[in-house]
Protein backbone atom coordinates (compact mmCIF):
# COMPACT_ATOMS: atom_id res chain seq x y z
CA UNK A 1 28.81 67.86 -24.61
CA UNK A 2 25.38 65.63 -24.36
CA UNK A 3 22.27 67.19 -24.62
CA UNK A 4 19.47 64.95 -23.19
CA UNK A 5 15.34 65.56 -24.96
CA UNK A 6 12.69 63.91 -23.24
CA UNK A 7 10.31 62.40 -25.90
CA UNK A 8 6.73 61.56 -24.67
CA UNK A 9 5.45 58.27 -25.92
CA UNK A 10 2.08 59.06 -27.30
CA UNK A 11 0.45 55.64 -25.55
CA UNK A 12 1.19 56.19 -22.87
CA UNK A 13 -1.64 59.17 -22.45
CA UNK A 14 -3.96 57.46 -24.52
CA UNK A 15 -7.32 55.76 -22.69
CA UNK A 16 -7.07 51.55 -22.68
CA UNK A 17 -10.00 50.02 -24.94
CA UNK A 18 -12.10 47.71 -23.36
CA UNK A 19 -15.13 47.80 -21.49
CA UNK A 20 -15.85 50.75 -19.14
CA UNK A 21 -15.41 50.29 -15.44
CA UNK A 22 -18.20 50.88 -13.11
CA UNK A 23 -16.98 51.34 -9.64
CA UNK A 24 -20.08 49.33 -8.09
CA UNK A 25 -18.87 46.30 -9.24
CA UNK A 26 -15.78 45.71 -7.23
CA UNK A 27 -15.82 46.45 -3.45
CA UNK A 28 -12.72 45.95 -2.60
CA UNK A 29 -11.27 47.26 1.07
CA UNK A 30 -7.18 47.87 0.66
CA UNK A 31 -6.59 45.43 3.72
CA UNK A 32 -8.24 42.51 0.92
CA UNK A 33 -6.37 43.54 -1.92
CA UNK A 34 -3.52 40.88 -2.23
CA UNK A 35 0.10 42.07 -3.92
CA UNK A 36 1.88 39.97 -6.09
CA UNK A 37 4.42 39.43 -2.89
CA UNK A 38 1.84 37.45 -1.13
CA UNK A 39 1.08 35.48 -4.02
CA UNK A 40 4.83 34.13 -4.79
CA UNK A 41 4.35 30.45 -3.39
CA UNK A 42 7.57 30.11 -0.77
CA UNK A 43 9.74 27.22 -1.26
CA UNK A 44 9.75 25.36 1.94
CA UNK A 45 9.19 22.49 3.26
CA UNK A 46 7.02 20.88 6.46
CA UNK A 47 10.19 20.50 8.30
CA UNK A 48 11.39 24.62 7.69
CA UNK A 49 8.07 25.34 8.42
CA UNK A 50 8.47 23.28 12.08
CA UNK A 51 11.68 24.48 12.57
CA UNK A 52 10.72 27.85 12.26
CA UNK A 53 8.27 27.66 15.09
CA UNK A 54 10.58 26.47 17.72
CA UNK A 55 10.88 30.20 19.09
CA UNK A 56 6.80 29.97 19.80
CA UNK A 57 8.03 27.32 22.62
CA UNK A 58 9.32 27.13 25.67
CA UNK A 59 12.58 25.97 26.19
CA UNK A 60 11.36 23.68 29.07
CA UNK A 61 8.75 22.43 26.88
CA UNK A 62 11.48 21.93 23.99
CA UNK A 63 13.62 19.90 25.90
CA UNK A 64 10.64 18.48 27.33
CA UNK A 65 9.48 16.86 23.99
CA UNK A 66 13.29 16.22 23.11
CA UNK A 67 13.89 13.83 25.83
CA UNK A 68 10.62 12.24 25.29
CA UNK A 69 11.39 11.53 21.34
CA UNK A 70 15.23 10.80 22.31
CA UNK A 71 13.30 8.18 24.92
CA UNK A 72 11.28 6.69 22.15
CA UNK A 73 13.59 6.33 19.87
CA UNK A 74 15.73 4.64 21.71
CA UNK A 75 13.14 1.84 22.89
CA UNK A 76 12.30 1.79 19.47
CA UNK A 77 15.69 0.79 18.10
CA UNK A 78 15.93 -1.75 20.90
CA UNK A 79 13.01 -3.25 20.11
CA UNK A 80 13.89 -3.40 16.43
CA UNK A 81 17.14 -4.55 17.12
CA UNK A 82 15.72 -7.51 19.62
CA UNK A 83 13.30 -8.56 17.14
CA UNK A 84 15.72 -8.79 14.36
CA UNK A 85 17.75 -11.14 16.72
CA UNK A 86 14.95 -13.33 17.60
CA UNK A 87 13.73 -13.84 14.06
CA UNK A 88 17.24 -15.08 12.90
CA UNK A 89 17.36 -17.27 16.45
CA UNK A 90 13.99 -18.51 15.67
CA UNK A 91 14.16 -18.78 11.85
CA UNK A 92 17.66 -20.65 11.90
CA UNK A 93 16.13 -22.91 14.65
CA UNK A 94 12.90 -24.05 12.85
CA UNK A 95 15.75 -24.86 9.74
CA UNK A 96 18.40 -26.80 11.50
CA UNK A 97 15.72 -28.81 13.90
CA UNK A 98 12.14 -28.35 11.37
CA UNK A 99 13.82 -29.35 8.08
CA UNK A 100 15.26 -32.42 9.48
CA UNK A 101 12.68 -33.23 11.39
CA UNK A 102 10.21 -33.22 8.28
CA UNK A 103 12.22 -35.10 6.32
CA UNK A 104 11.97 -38.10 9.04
CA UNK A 105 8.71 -37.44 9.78
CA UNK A 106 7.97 -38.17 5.54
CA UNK A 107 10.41 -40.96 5.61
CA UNK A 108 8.22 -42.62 8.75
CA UNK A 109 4.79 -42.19 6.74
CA UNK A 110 6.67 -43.45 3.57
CA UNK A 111 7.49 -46.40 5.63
CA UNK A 112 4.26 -47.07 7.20
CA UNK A 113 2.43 -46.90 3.85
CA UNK A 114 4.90 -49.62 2.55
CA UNK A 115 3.91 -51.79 5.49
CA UNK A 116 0.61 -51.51 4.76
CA UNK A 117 0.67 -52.07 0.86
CA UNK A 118 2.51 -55.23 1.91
CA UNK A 119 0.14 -56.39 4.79
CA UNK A 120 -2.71 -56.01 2.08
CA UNK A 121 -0.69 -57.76 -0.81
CA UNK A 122 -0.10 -60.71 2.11
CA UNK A 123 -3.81 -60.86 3.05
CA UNK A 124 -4.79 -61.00 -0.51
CA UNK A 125 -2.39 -63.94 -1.46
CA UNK A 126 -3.65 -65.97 1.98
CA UNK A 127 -7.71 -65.13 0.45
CA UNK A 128 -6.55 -67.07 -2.63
């Protein structure tokens, strides 16, 4: 058979060392005190936080503001998805018709300032 003897532990009844407390320091109400429950930083994020508030609305207002963001949205990828379109119909157009067209346009003043050089060359040989 087991016999269990409770043994005291001797500091436990002993007074802490340290400075003595004076109760008119701290005025403290218990409604102020904070536990260490309320001081455990929660791990969630903006969106939890968001989500968690969906009860505080309306339903009508909820699928109020649904339809309204499903609206936008949808615009949005339109417009995103026309702009994208016209950029490559624009950008491939100023390549096939620009490039060629500034390679002529080069070639033309290359030509005209060989017609000059040679008009001036002709004029100085005649002033000889």
């Amino acid at each position: 058979m087991v016999k269990l003897e409770e043994v005291k532990d001797e500091d436990l009844d002993r007074p802490q060392e340290g400075p003595v407390e004076d109760d008119g320091d701290w005025d403290t109400d218990e409604d102020s005190v904070i536990s260490e429950e309320d001081s455990v930083p929660f791990d969630e994020s903006f969106i939890d936080r968001v989500y968690a508030l969906r009860d505080a609305v309306p339903p009508s207002t909820r699928r109020a503001v649904s339809s309204t963001l499903d609206t936008v949205y949808s615009y949005g990828k339109k417009a995103v998805l026309l702009g994208g379109k016209t950029l490559w119909i624009v950008s491939t157009s100023a390549l096939l018709l620009g490039v060629p067209w500034a390679l002529a346009f080069a070639e033309e003043q290359q030509m005209q300032e060989m017609e000059r050089e040679m008009k001036m060359q002709q004029s100085a040989n005649e002033g000889e």
